[in-house]
Each structure stands twice: as C-alpha cells, then as structure tokens.
C-alpha atoms as a PDB file:
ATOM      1  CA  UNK A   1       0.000   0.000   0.000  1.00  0.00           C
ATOM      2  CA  UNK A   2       1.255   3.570  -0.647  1.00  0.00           C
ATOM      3  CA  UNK A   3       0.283   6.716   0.026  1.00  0.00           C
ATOM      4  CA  UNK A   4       1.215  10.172  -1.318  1.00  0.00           C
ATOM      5  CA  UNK A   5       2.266  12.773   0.865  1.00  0.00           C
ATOM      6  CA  UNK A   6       2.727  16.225   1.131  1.00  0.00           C
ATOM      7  CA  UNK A   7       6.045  17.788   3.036  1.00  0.00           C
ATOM      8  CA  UNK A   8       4.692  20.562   5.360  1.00  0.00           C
ATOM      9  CA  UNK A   9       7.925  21.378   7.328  1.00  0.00           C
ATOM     10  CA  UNK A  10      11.283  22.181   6.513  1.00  0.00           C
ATOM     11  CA  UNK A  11      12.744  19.761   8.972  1.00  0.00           C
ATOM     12  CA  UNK A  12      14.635  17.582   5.868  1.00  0.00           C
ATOM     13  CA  UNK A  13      14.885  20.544   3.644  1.00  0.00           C
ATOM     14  CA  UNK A  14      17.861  19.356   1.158  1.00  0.00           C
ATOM     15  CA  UNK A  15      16.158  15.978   0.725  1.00  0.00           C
ATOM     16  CA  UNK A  16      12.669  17.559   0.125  1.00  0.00           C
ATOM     17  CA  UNK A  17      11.494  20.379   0.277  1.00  0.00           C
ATOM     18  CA  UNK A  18       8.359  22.166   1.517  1.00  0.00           C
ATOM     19  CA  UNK A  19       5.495  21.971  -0.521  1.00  0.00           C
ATOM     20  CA  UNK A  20       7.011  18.557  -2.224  1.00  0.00           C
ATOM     21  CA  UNK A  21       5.102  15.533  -2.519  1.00  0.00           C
ATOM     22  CA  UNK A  22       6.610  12.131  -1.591  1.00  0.00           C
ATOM     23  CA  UNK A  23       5.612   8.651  -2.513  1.00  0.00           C
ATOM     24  CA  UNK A  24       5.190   6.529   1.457  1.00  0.00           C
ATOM     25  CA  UNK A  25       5.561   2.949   1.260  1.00  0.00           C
ATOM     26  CA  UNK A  26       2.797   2.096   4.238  1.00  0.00           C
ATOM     27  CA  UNK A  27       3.713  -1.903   4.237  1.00  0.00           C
ATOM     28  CA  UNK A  28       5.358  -4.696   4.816  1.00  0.00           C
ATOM     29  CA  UNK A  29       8.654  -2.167   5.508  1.00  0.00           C
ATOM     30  CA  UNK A  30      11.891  -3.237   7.675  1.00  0.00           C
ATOM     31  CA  UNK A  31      12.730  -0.005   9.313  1.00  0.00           C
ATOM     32  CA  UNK A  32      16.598   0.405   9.870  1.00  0.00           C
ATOM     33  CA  UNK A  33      19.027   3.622  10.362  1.00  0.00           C
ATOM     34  CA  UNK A  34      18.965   5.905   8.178  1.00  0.00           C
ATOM     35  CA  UNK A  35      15.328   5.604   6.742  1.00  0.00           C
ATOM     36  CA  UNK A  36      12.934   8.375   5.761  1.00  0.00           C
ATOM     37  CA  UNK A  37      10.178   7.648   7.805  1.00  0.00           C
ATOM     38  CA  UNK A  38       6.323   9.108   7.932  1.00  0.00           C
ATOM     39  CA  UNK A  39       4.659   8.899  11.280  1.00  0.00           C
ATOM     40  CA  UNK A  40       2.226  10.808  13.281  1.00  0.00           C
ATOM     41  CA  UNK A  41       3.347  13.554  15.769  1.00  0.00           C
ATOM     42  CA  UNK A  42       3.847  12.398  19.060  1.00  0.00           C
ATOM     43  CA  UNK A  43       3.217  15.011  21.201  1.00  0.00           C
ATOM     44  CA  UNK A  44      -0.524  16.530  20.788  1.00  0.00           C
ATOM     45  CA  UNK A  45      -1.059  19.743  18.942  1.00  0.00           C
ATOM     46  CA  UNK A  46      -3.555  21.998  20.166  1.00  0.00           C
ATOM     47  CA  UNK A  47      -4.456  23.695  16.994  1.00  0.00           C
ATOM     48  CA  UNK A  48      -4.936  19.794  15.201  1.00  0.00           C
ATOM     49  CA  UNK A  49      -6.489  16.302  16.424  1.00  0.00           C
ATOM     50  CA  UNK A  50      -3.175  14.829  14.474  1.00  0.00           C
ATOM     51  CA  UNK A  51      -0.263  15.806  12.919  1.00  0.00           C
ATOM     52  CA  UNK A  52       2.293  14.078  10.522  1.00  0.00           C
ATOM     53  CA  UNK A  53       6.326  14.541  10.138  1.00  0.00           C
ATOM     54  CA  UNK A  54       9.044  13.193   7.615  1.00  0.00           C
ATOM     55  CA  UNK A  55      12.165  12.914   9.634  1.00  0.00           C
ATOM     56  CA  UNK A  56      15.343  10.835   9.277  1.00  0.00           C
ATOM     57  CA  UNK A  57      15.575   7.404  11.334  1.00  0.00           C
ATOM     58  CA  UNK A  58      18.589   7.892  13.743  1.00  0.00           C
ATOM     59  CA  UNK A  59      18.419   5.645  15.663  1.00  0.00           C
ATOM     60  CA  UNK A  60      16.715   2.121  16.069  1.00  0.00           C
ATOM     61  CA  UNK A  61      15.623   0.206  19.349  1.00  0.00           C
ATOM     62  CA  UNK A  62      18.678  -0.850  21.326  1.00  0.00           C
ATOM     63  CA  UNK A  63      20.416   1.857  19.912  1.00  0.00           C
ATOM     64  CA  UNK A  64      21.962   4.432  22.124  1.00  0.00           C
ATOM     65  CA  UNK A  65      22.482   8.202  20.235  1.00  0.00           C
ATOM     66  CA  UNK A  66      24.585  11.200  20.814  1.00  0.00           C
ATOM     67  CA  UNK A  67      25.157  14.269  19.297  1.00  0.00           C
ATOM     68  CA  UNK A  68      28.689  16.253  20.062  1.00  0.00           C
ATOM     69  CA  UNK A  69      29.620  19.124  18.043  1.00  0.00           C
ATOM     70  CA  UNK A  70      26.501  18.522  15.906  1.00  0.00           C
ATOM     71  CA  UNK A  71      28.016  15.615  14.397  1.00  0.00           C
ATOM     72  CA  UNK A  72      25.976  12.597  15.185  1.00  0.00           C
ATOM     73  CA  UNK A  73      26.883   8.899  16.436  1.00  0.00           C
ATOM     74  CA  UNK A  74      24.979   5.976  17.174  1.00  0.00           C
ATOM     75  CA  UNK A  75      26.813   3.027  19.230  1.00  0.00           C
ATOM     76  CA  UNK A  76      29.951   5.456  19.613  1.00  0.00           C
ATOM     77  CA  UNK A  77      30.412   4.974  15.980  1.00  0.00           C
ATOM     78  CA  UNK A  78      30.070   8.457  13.453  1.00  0.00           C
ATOM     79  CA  UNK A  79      27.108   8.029  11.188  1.00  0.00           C
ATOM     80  CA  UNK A  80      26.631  11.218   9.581  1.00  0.00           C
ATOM     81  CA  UNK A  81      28.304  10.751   5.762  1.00  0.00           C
ATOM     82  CA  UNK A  82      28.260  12.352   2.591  1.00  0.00           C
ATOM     83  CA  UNK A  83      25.301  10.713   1.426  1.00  0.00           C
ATOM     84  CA  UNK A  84      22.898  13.174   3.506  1.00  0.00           C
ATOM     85  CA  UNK A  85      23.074  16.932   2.654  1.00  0.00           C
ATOM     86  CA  UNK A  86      23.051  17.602   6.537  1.00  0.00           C
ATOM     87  CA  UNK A  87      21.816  21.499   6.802  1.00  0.00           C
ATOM     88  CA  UNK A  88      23.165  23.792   9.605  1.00  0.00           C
ATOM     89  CA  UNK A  89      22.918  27.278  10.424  1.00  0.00           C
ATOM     90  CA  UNK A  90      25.225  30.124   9.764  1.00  0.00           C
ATOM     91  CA  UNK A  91      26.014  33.515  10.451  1.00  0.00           C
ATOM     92  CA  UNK A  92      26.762  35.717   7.187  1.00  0.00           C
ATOM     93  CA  UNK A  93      28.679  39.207   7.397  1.00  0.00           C
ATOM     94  CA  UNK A  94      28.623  40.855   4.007  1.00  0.00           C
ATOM     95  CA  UNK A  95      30.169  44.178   2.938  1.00  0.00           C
ATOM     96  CA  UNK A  96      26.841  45.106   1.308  1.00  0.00           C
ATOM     97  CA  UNK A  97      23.311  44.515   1.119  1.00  0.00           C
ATOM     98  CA  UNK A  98      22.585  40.952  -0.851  1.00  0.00           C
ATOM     99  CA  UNK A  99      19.930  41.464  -4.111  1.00  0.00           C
ATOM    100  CA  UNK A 100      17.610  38.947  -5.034  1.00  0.00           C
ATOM    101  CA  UNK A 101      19.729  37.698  -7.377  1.00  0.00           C
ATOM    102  CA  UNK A 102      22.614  36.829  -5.594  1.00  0.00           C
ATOM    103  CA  UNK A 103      20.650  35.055  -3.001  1.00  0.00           C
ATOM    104  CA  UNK A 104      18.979  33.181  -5.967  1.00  0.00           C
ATOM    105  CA  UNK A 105      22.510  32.264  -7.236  1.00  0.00           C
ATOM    106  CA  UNK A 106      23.273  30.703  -3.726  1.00  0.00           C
ATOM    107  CA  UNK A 107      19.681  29.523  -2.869  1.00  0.00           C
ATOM    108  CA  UNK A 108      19.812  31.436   0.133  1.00  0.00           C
ATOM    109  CA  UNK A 109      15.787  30.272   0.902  1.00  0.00           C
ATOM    110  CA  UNK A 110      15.600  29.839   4.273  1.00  0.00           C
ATOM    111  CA  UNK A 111      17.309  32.741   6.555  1.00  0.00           C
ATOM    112  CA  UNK A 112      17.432  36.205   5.950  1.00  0.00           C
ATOM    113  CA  UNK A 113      18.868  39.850   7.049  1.00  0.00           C
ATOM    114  CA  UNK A 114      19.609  40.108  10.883  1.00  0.00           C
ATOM    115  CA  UNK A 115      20.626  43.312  11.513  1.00  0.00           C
ATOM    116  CA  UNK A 116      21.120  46.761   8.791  1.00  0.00           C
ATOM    117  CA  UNK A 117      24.959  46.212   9.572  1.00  0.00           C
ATOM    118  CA  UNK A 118      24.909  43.470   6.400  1.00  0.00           C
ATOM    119  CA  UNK A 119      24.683  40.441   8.723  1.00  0.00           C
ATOM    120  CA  UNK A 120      22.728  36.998   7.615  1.00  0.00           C
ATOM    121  CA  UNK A 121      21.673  34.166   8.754  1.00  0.00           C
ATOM    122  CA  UNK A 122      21.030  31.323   6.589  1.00  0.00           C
ATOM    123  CA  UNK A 123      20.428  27.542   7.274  1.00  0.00           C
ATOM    124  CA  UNK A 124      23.349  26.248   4.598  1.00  0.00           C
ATOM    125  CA  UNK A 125      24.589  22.568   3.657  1.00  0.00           C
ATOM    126  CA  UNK A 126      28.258  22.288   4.128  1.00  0.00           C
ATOM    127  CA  UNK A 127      29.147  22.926   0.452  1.00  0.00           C
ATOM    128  CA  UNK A 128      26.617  25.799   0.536  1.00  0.00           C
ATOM    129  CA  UNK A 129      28.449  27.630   3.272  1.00  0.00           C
ATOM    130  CA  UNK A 130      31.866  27.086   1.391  1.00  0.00           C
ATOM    131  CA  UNK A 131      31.005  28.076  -1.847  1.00  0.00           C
ATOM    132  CA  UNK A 132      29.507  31.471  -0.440  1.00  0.00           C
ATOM    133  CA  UNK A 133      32.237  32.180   1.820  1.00  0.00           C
ATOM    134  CA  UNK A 134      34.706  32.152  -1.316  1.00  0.00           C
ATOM    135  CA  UNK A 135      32.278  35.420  -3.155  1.00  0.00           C
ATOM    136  CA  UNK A 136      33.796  38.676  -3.283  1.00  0.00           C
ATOM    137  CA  UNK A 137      31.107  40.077  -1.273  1.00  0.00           C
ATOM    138  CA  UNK A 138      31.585  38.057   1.618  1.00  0.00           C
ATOM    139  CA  UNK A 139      33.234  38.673   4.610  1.00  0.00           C
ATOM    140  CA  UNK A 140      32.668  35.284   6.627  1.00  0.00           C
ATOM    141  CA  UNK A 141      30.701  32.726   7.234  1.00  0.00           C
ATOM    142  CA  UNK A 142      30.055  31.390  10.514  1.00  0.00           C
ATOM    143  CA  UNK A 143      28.513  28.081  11.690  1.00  0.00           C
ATOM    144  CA  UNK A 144      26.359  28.504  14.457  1.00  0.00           C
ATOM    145  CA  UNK A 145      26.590  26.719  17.339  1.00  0.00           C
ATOM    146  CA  UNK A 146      26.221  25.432  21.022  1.00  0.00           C
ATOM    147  CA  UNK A 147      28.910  25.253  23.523  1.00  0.00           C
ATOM    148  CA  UNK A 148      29.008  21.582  26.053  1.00  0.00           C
ATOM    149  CA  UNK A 149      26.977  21.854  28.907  1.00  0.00           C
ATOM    150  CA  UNK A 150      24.517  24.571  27.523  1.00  0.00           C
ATOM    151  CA  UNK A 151      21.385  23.520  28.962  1.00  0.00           C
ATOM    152  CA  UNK A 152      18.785  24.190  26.633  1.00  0.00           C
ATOM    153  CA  UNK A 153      15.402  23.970  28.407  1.00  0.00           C
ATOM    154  CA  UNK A 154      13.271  23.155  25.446  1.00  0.00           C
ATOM    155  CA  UNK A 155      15.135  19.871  25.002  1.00  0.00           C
ATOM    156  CA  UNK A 156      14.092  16.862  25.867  1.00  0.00           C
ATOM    157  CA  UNK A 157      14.237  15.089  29.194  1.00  0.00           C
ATOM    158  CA  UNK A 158      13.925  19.023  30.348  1.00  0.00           C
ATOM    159  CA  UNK A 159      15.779  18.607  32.971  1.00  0.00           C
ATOM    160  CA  UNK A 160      18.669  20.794  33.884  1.00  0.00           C
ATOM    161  CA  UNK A 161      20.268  17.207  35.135  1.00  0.00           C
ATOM    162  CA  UNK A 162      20.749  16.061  31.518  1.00  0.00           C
ATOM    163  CA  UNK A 163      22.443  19.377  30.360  1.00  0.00           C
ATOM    164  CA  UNK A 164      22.186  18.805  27.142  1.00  0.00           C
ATOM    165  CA  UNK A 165      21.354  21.109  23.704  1.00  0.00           C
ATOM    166  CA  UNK A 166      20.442  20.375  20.010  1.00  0.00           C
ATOM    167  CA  UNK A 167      24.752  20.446  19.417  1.00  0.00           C
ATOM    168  CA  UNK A 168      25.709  18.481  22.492  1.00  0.00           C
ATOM    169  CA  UNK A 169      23.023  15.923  22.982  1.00  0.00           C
ATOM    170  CA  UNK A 170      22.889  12.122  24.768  1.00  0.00           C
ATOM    171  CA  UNK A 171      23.961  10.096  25.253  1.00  0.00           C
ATOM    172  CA  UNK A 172      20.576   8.532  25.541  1.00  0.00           C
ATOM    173  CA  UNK A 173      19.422   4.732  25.245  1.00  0.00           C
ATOM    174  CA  UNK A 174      16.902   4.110  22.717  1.00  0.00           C
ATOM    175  CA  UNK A 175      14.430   1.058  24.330  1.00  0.00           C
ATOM    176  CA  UNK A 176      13.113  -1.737  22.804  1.00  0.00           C
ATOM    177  CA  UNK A 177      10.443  -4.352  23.431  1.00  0.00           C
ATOM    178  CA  UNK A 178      11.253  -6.740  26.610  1.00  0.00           C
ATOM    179  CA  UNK A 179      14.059  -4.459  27.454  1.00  0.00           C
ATOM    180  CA  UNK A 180      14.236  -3.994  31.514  1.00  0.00           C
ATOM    181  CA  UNK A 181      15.249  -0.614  32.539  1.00  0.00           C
ATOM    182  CA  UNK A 182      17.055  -0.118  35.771  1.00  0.00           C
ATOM    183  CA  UNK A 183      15.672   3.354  36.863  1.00  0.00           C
ATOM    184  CA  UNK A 184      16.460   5.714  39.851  1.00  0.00           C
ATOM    185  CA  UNK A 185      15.895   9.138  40.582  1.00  0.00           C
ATOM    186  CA  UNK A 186      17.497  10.365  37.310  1.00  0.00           C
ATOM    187  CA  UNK A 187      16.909   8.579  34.648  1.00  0.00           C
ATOM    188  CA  UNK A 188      13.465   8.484  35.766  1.00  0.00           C
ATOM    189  CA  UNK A 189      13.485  11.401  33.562  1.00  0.00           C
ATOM    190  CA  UNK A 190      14.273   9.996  30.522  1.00  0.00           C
ATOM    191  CA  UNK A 191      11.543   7.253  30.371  1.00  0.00           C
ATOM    192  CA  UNK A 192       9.115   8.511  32.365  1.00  0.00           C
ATOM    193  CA  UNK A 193       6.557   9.758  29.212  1.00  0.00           C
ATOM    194  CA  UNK A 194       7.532   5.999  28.005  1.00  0.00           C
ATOM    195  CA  UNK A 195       6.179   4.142  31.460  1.00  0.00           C
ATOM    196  CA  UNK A 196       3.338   6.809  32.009  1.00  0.00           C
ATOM    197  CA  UNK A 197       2.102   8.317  28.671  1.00  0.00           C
ATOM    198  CA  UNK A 198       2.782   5.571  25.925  1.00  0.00           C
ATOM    199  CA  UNK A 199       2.711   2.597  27.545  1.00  0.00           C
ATOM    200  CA  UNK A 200      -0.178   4.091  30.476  1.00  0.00           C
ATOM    201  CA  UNK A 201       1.150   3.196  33.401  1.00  0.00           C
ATOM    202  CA  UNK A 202       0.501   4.952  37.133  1.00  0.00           C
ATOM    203  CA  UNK A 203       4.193   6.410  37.824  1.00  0.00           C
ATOM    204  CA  UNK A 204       4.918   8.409  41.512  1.00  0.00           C
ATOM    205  CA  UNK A 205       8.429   9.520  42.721  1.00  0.00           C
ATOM    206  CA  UNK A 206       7.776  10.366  45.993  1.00  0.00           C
ATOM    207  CA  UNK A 207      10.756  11.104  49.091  1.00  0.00           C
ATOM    208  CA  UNK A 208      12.832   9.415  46.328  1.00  0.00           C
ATOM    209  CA  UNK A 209      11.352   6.090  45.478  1.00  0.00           C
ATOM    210  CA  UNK A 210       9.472   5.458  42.030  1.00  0.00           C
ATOM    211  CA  UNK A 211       6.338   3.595  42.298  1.00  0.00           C
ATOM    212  CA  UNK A 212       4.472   2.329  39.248  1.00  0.00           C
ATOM    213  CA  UNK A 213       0.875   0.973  39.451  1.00  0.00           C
ATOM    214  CA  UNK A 214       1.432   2.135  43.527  1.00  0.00           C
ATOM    215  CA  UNK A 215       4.279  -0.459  43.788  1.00  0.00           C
ATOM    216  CA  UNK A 216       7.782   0.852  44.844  1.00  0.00           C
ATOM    217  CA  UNK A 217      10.341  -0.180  41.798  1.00  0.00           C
ATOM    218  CA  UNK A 218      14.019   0.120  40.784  1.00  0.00           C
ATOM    219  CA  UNK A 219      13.008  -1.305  37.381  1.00  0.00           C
ATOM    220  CA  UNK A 220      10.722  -1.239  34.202  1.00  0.00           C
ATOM    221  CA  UNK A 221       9.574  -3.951  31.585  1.00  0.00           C
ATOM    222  CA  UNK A 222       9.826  -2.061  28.065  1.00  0.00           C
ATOM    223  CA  UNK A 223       6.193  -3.229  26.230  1.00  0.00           C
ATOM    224  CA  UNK A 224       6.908  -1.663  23.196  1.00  0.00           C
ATOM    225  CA  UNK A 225      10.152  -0.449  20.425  1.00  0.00           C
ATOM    226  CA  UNK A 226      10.753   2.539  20.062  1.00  0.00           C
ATOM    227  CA  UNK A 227      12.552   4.849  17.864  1.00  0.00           C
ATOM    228  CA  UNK A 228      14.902   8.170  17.768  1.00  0.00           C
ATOM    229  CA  UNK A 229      14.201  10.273  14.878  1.00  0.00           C
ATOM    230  CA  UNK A 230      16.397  13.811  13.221  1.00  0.00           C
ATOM    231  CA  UNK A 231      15.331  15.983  10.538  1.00  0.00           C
ATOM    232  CA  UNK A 232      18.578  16.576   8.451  1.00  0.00           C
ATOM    233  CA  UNK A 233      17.980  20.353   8.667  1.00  0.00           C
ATOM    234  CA  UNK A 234      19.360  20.146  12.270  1.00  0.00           C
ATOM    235  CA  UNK A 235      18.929  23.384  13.886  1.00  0.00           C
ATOM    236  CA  UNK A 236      16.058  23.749  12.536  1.00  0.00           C
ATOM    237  CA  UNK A 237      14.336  20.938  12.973  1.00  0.00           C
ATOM    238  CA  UNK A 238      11.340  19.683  15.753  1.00  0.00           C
ATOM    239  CA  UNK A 239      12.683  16.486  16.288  1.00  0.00           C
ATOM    240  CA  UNK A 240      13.324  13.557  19.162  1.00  0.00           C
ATOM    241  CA  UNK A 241      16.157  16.352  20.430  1.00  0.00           C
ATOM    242  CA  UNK A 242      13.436  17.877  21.477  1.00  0.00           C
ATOM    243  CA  UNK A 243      10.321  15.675  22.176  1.00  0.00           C
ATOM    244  CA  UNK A 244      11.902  12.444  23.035  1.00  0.00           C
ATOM    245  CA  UNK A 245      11.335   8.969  21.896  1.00  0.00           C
ATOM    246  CA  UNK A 246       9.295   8.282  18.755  1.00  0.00           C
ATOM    247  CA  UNK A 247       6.908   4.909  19.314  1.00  0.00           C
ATOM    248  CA  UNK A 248       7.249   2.477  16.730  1.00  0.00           C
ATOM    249  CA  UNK A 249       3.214   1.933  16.626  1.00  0.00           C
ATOM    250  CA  UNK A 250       3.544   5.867  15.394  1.00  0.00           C
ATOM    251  CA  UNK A 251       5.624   5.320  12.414  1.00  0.00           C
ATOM    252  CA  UNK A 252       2.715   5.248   9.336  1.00  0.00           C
ATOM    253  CA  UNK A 253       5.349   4.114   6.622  1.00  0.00           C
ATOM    254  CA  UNK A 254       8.634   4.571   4.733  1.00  0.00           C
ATOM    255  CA  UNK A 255       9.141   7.576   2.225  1.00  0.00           C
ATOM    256  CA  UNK A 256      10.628   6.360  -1.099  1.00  0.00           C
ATOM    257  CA  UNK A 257      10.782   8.527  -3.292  1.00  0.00           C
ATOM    258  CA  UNK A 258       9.848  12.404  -4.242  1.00  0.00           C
ATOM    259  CA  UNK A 259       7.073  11.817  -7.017  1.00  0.00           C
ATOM    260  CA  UNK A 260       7.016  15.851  -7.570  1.00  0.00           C
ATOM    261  CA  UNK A 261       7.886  19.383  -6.733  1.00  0.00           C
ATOM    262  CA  UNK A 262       4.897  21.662  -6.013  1.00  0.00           C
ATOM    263  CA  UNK A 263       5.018  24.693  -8.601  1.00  0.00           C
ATOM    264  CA  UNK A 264       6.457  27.959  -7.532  1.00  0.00           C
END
C-alpha cells in the first residue's frame, strides 16, 4: 500500500522540500538507520487532532544516540556521511546589502537579514556555506553553534540534570520491546513519558522512590520499540532532540521517493 504525501515542514529541507510531494511505502517495511520515515506527531497539537512529520531514522531500538559538536553517532560509531546533505545554520557578514539575485545564485531560501549592519543568517549545507564564503562580497561565514553543557530547556528530558542542547546531545538509550530498565531518581526522567504516557502506566516519585501501578520499583519492563528520529535540517528541525522517543506503533510508513515538486 502507498500513500502520497505532502512535506509541510522544513525539517529535511535538502532531501525535500516544503510543498514537495513524496511517494510513502505504508507496508510490509523493515525499518533500519537511516530511513525516511512518515509517522504521526507524538506530542498533541492543540491547533490539530493529528499531525504528521518526515524525519530521518537515527536511531533504532537498542540503539543508544549522541550528538557532540553537531556531528551525530549511534553506538559510539560516526554516522553522519556524505550521502545526507546535513543542513546547519550560519552567520553571514557581508560588505553590502545581498539582491535577489545573488541570493537566488546561492539559494539562500531559508534565513534572511539580521541586523542593517549586512549580517545573515542562513540555514546552509556544508558545500553551501563554502562556496559562499569564497564570493567577493563576503566577509565570513560562521557556523552557528552550542557550547558543552549549555542547557537548553526546550530539550528533551527538560531537565537541567541532563544538560544537554540540540549540538551536544545524549547520550541517551533508545528502548526496545522486553528491554528492563534499571531506573532511579534520574533517569526516571528519561523514560518517564515511556512508562506513564505511551505505555499508560501509574508512575509516583515520591521522598525518592518510584512507584508504578502504587508499587515501589528500581526497574521497568519495556512493552513496546521505540525509535529516535532527526530531521537533516538540524537546527532547525522539531525532532526527538526535542520531544523524546518516537513509538514504533507511530511510524505510518517509509518515504521512497519524491514523485514531484509543487510549482512555484
């Protein structure tokens, strides 16, 4: 079964982008690192009953993920390659105002002017960044980024225990069905919307104890896989950085292919 799909986000822009349609395989898919994936929102949106992404598979069940420097590695190995136009953002000084079309020429579509002192910032692929930084009317070009130990509160487990960012993130286990979870005190924090929201269990951490279903325990029964997800425009992107653990039950199908580009 397939389904076509429209991209509404810019979270992959490089391998789609917005306003594309994609062709989503819905079955009999083996889901492995590095997949496309379609799969409903996980956390609820107030303004929609539910709402659909197209992010990168990171990470699998029994995988554990971490992010340092923005570069990203799964099992302590480095998995970003050349074969994904990763996007990051930059910060442009120019000696004069850009024109339409020089940002045309550069396909500077996502960014813009950020002060009237000729700086940019523009979310640019690696080649992008290099190939504007060598123009004549460029002064630098800057990759944006987060030091170590930044806490960023909008990331998940928001907690300023796990001091972690979008740049500097994990390293955090990625559970899987059957797997038992030794928790305490802090990495209650990480699976705690696992053993209460998805899986709809009673959880309490009271005078430092955990108690699920009212009984006092140091460990958890996994029911379900679960996944870790990235959108390859990474600083841009509303991904498990910042909401956590994607369900497997969530994930709707695999994208293929890009079956057309909306018109301009």
């Amino acid at each position: 079964m397939f389904e076509i799909v429209k991209v509404n986000a810019k979270d992959m822009q490089s391998a789609f982008s917005y306003g594309d349609a994609v062709l989503v395989k819905k079955a009999f898919n083996t889901y492995k690192r590095n997949d496309v994936i379609y799969f409903r929102y996980p956390v609820p949106d107030s303004s929609e009953k539910k709402t659909y992404c197209i992010q990168r598979l990171a990470g699998v069940s029994g995988d554990t993920v971490e992010l340092k420097n923005k570069v990203l590695f799964v099992n302590s190995l480095c998995c970003d390659d050349d074969s994904v136009c990763i996007r990051h953002n930059y910060f442009v000084k120019a000696k004069q105002k850009f024109d339409t079309a020089f940002t045309f020429m550069y396909h500077l579509n996502e960014g813009g002017e950020i002060s009237d002192q000729f700086d940019y910032s523009y979310s640019l692929s690696l080649k992008e960044g290099l190939a504007l930084k060598q123009d004549t009317l460029v002064k630098s070009v800057k990759l944006k980024g987060e030091d170590k130990g930044n806490y960023d509160e909008n990331c998940f487990p928001y907690n300023p225990r796990y001091a972690w960012n979008i740049d500097h993130y994990g390293k955090i286990y990625v559970p899987k069905k059957n797997d038992t979870l030794r928790l305490d005190t802090n990495n209650i924090y990480l699976y705690r919307l696992i053993i209460n929201g998805y899986e709809k269990n009673k959880l309490e951490v009271l005078d430092g104890k955990i108690y699920i279903n009212d009984e006092e325990s140091s460990y958890y029964v996994v029911k379900r896989n679960y996944y870790f997800v990235l959108g390859d425009n990474r600083d841009n992107a509303i991904d498990s950085r910042l909401w956590g653990f994607l369900p497997k039950r969530f994930v709707i199908g695999k994208v293929v292919c890009t079956i057309k580009r909306a018109a301009p």
